[in-house]
Protein backbone atom coordinates (compact mmCIF):
# COMPACT_ATOMS: atom_id res chain seq x y z
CA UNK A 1 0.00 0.00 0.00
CA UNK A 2 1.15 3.25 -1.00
CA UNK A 3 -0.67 5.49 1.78
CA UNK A 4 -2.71 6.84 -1.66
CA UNK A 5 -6.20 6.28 -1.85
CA UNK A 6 -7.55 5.58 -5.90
CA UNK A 7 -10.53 7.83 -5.18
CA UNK A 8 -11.85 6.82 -8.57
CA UNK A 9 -12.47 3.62 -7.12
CA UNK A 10 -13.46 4.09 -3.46
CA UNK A 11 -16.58 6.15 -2.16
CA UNK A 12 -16.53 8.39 0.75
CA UNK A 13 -19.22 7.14 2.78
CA UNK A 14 -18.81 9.13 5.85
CA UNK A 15 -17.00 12.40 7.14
CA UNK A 16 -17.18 13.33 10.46
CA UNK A 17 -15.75 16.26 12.33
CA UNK A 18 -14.27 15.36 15.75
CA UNK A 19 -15.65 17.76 18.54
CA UNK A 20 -13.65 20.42 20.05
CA UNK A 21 -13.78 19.07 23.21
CA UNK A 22 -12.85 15.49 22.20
CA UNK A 23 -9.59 14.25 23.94
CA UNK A 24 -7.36 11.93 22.72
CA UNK A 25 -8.85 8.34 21.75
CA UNK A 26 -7.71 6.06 19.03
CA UNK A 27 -9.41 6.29 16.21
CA UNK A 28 -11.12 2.47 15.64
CA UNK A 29 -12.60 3.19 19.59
CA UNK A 30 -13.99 6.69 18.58
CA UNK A 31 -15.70 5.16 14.61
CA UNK A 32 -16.95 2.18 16.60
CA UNK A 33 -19.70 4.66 18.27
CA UNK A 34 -19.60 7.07 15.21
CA UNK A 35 -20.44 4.19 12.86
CA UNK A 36 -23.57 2.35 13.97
CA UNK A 37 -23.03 -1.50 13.80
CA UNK A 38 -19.16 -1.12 12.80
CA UNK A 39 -17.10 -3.50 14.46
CA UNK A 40 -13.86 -2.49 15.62
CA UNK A 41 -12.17 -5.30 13.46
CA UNK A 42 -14.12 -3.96 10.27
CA UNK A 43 -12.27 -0.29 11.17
CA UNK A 44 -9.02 -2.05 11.61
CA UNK A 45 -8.86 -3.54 8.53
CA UNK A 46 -10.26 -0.94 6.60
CA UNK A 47 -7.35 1.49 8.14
CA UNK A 48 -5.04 -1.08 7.48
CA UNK A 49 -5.76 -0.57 3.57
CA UNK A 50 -5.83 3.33 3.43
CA UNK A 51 -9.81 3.36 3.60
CA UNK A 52 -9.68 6.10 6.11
CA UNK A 53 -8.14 9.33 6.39
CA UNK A 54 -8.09 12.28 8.59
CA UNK A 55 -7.05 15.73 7.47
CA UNK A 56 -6.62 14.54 3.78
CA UNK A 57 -3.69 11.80 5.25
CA UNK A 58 -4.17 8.08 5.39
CA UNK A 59 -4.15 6.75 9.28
CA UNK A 60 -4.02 3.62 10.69
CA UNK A 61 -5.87 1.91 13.93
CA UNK A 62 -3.73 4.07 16.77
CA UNK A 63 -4.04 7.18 15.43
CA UNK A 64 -5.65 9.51 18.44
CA UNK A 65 -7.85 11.36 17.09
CA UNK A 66 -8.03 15.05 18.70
CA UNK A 67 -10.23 18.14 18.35
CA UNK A 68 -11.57 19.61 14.73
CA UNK A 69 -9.93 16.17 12.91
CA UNK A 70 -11.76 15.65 10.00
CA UNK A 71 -12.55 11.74 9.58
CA UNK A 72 -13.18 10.43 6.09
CA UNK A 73 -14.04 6.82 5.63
CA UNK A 74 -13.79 5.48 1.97
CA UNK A 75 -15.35 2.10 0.94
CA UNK A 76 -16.18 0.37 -2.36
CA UNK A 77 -19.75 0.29 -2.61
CA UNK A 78 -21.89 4.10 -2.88
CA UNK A 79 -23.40 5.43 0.46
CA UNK A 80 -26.21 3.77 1.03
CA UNK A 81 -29.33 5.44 0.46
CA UNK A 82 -32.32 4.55 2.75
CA UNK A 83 -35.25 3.82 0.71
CA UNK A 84 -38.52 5.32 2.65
CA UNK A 85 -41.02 2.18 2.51
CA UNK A 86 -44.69 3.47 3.21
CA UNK A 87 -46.09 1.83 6.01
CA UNK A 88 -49.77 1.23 7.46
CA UNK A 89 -49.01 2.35 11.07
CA UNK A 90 -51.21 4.71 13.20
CA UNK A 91 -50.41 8.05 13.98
CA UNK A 92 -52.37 10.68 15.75
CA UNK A 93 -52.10 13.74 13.75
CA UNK A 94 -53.82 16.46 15.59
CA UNK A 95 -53.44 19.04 12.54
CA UNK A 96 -52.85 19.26 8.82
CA UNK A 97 -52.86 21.18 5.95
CA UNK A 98 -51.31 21.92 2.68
CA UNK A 99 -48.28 23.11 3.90
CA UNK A 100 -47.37 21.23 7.45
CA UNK A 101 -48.80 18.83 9.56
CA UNK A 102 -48.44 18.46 13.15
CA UNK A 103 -48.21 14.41 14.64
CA UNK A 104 -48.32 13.37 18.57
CA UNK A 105 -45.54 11.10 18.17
CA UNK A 106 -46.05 8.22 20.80
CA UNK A 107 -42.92 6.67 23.17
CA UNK A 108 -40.95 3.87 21.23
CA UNK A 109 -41.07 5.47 17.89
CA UNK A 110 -37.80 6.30 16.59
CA UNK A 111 -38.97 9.54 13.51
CA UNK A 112 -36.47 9.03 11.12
CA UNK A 113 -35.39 5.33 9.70
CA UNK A 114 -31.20 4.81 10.12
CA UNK A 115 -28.96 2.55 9.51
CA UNK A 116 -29.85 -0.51 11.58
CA UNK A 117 -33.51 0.71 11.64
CA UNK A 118 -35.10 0.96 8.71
CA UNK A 119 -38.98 0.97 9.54
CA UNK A 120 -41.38 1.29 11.60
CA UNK A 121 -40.28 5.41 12.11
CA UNK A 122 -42.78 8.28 11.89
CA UNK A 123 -41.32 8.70 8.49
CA UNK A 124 -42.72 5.56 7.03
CA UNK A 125 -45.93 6.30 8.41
CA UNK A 126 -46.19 9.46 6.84
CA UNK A 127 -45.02 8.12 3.75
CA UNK A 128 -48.48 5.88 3.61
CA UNK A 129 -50.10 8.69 4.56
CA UNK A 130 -49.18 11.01 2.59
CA UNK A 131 -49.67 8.13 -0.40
CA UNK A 132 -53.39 8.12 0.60
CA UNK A 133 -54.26 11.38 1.53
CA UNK A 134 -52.18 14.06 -0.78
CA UNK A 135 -50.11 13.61 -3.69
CA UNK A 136 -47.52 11.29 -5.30
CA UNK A 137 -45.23 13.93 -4.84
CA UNK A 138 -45.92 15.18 -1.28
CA UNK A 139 -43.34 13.65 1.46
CA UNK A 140 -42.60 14.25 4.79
CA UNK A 141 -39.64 16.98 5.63
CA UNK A 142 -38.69 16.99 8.83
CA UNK A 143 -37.92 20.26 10.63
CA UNK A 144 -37.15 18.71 14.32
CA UNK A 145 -36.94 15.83 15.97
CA UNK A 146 -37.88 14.08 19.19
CA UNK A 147 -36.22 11.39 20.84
CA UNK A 148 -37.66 7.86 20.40
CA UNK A 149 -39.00 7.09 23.94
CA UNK A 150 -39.62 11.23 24.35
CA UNK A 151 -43.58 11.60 23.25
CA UNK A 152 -45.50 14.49 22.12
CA UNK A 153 -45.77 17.58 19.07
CA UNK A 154 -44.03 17.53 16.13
CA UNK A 155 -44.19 19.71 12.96
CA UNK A 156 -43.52 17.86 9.83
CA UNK A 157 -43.31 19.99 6.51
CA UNK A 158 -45.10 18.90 3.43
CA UNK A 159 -43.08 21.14 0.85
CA UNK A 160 -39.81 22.42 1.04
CA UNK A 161 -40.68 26.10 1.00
CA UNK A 162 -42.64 25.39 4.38
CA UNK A 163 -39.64 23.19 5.72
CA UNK A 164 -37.52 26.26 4.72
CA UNK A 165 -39.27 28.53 6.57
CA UNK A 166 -39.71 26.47 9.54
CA UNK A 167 -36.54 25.81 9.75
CA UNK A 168 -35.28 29.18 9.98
CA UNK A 169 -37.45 29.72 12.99
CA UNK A 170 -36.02 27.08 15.00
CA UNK A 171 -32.56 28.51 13.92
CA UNK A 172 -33.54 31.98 15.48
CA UNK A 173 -35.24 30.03 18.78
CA UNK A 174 -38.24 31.78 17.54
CA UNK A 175 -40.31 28.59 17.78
CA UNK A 176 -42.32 27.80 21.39
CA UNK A 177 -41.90 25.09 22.85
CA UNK A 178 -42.87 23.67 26.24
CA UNK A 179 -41.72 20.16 27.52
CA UNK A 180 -43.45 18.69 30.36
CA UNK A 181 -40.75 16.58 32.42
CA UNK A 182 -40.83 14.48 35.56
CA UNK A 183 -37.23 14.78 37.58
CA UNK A 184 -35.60 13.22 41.21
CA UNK A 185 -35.30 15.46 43.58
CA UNK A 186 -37.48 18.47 45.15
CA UNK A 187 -35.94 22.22 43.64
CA UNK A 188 -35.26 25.19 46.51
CA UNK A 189 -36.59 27.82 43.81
CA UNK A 190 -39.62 27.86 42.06
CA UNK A 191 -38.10 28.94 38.23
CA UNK A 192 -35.00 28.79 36.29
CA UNK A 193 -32.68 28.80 33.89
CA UNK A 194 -29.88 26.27 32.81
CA UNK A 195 -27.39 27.63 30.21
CA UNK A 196 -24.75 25.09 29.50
CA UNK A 197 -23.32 23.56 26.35
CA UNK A 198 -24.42 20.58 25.09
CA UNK A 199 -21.75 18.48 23.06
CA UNK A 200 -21.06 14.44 23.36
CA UNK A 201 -19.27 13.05 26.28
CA UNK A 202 -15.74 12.49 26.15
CA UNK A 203 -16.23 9.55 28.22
CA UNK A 204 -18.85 7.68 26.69
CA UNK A 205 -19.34 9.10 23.53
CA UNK A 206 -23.12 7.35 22.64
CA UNK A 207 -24.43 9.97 25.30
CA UNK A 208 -24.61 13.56 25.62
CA UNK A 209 -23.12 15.83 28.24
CA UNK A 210 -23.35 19.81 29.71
CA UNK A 211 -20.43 21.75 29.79
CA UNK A 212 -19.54 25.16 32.01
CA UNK A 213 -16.70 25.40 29.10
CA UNK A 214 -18.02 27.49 26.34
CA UNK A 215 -15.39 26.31 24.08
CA UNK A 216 -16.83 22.72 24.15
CA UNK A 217 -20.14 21.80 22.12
CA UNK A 218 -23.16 23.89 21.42
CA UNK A 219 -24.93 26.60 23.06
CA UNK A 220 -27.72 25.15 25.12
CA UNK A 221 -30.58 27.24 27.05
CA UNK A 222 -33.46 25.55 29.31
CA UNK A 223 -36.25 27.54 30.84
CA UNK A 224 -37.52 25.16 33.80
CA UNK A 225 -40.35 25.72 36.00
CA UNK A 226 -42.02 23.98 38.94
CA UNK A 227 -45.71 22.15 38.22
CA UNK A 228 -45.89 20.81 41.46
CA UNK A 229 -43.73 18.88 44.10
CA UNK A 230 -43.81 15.44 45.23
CA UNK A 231 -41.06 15.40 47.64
CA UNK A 232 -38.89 12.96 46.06
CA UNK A 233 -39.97 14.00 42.73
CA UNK A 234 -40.56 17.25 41.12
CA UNK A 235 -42.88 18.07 37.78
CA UNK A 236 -41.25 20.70 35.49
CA UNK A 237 -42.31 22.71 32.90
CA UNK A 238 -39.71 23.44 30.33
CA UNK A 239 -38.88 25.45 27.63
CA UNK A 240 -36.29 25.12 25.03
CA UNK A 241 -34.44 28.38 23.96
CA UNK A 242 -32.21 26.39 22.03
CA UNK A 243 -33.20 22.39 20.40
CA UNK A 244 -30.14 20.14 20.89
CA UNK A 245 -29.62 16.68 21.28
CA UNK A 246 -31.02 15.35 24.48
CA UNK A 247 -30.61 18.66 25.64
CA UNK A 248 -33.44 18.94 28.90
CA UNK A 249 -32.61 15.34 29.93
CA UNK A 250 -28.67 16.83 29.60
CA UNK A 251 -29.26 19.53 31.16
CA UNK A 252 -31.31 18.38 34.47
CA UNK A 253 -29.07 15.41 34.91
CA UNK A 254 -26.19 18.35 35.39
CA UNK A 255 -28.39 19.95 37.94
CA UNK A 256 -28.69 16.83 39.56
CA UNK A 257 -32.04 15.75 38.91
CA UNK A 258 -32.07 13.45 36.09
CA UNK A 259 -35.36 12.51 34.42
CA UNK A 260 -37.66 9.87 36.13
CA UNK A 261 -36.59 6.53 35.04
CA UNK A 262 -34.15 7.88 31.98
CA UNK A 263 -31.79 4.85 32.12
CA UNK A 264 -29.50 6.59 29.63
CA UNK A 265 -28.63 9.50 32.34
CA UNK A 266 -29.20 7.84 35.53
CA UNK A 267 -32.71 8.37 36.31
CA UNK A 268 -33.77 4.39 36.35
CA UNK A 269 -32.49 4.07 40.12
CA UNK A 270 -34.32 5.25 43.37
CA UNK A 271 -31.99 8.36 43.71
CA UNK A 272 -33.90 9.90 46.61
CA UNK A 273 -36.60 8.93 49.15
CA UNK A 274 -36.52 6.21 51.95
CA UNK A 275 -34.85 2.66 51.92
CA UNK A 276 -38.51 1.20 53.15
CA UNK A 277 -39.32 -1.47 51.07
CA UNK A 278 -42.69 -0.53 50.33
CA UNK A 279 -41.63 2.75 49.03
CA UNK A 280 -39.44 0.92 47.15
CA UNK A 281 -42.26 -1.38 45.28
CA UNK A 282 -44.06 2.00 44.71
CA UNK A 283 -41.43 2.89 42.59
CA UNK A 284 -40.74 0.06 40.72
CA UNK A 285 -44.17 0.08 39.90
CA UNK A 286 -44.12 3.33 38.86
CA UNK A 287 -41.16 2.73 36.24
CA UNK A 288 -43.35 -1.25 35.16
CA UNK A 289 -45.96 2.10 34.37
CA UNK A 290 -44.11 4.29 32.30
CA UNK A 291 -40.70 2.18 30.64
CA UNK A 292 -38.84 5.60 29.24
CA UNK A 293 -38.24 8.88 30.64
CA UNK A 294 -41.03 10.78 31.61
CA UNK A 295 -40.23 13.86 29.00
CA UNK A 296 -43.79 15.06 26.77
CA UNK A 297 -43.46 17.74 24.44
CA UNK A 298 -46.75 19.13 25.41
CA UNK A 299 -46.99 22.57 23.01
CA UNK A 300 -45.51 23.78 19.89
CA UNK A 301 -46.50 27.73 18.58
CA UNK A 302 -44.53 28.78 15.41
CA UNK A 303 -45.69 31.38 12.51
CA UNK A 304 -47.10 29.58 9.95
CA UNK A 305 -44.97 29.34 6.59
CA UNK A 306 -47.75 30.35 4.47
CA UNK A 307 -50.50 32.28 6.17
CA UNK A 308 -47.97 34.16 8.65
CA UNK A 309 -50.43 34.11 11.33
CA UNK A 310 -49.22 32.79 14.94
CA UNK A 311 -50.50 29.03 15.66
CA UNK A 312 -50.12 26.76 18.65
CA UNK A 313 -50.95 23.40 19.56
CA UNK A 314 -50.86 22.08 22.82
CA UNK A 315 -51.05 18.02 23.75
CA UNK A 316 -52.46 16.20 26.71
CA UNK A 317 -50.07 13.92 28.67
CA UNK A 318 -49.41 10.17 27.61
CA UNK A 319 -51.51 7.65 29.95
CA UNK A 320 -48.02 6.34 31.29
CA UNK A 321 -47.06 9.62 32.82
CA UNK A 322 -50.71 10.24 33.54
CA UNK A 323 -50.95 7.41 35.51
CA UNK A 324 -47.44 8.19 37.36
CA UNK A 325 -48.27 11.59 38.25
CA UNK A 326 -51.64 10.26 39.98
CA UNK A 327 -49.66 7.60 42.09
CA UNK A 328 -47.54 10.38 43.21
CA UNK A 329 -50.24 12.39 44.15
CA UNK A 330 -51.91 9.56 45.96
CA UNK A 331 -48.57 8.49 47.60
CA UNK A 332 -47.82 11.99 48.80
CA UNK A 333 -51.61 12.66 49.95
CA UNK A 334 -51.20 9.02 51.78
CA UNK A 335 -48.17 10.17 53.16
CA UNK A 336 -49.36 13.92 54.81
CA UNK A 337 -52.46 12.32 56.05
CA UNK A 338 -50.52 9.30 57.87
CA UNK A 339 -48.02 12.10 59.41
CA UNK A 340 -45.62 10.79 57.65
């Protein structure tokens, strides 16, 4: 091998921009959680024949990668494009027009089909809707997205002069949008606001962290506000200034009160209450109730592309985190009355 690639005969199938804030990690760990369903022997070998290169130079498997490296991977076949199969699944759109449509996306569905998941997303179902209800040529754009086991609004554009226009709204953090969030742990103020970056963390790089260090990630904003106490627990209303990834579960977890039974941030353990063990089967039954974090994106108001005028839709909550919030109001009414 001559360290050349023969571009004319490879494909660049992915290019990836390491963080700022990454620190030094070879470069088969670090593609291993860029690349779903790579194995780390599948990296090897492909740096072992000049299939991957960072800053324009071929590297091999202990290369460390470091901050602003820009990771190409080369292989022999095209990039894969995901073929959007219309599927008969039910969705509960609460709004549609020409132009937009807005969906209450339920917990488990992932929006968007990836590699490793090709169906079963929101996508697909709007695909078949869309078939039956609009035109050949009508498909769903997405503006924003919501985390698979997160429910509630989304706006899904229907032509790309709405998606356009949309989109520049959430780029301006002129869009409103409220989040309704369970947490551990009571809160000493009433209101607040948590202003940290958001960027992956440089431990475990399939989750998200918040940083102090504005140097590291993006600029994150969250607007919180107290619903009503539990004691253990805490009900939040939140608002997003700014939309990024896993952002309010980020964000709370670095407050330290991570979302009610989010397992990828810590909040699938009893993290504050009594050791009895019948407070402990109330809480295990409250997480056999709702399986996911208990995170509902309950409104959504946003001009509208075409007519201008100011909309909002609002959502009721799941029954999972319905049926939570009334066990903790029954536990803590229980509780007061027994002196407790």
């Amino acid at each position: 091998m001559t360290g050349e690639l023969n571009t004319e005969e490879l494909y660049e199938n992915y290019r990836i921009v390491v963080d700022k804030g990454q620190s030094p990690l070879r470069i088969d760990k670090y593609l291993m959680v860029r690349i779903e369903n790579a194995s780390r022997n599948k990296i090897q070998q492909a740096a072992h024949a000049d299939c991957i290169k960072v800053n324009s130079k071929s590297v091999k498997p202990n290369y460390k990668v470091k901050p602003n490296d820009v990771i190409q991977v080369f292989l022999t076949t095209e990039p894969r494009e995901i073929e959007i199969i219309p599927q008969q699944i039910p969705l509960d759109i609460i709004y549609e027009d020409d132009d937009l449509l807005i969906v209450n996306k339920p917990a488990g569905m992932v929006v968007h089909p990836a590699y490793g998941n090709y169906d079963g997303t929101l996508v697909n179902a709007l695909e078949w809707h869309f078939q039956h209800t609009a035109s050949k040529e009508t498909h769903p754009l997405l503006v924003h997205r919501i985390d698979k086991d997160t429910t509630g609004l989304l706006v899904v554009a229907k032509n790309e002069t709405a998606q356009t226009l949309l989109a520049k709204q959430f780029y301006y953090h002129t869009i409103e949008r409220t989040y309704t969030a369970l947490v551990w742990g009571d809160f000493s103020e009433d209101e607040g606001t948590i202003d940290r970056n958001v960027a992956r963390d440089q431990k475990d790089r399939k989750i998200m962290a918040a940083y102090d260090d504005s140097s590291i990630g993006k600029h994150a904003v969250t607007h919180w506000k107290v619903k009503e106490r539990f004691g253990y627990t805490t009900l939040l209303q939140c608002n997003l200034e700014t939309g990024r990834t896993h952002q309010i579960r980020v964000h709370l977890k670095s407050e330290g009160h991570p979302l009610f039974n989010d397992s990828t941030y810590g909040g699938d353990k009893i993290l504050k209450g009594t050791t009895f063990s019948k407070y402990k089967q109330f809480i295990l039954n409250c997480f056999d109730i709702l399986p996911r974090q208990a995170l509902h994106a309950t409104t959504l108001g946003f001009q509208h592309p075409a007519t201008k005028e100011n909309v909002f839709f609002s959502s009721q909550l799941p029954n999972d985190m319905a049926q939570v919030l009334d066990k903790w109001r029954k536990y803590v009414d229980a509780n007061s009355k027994s002196g407790e």
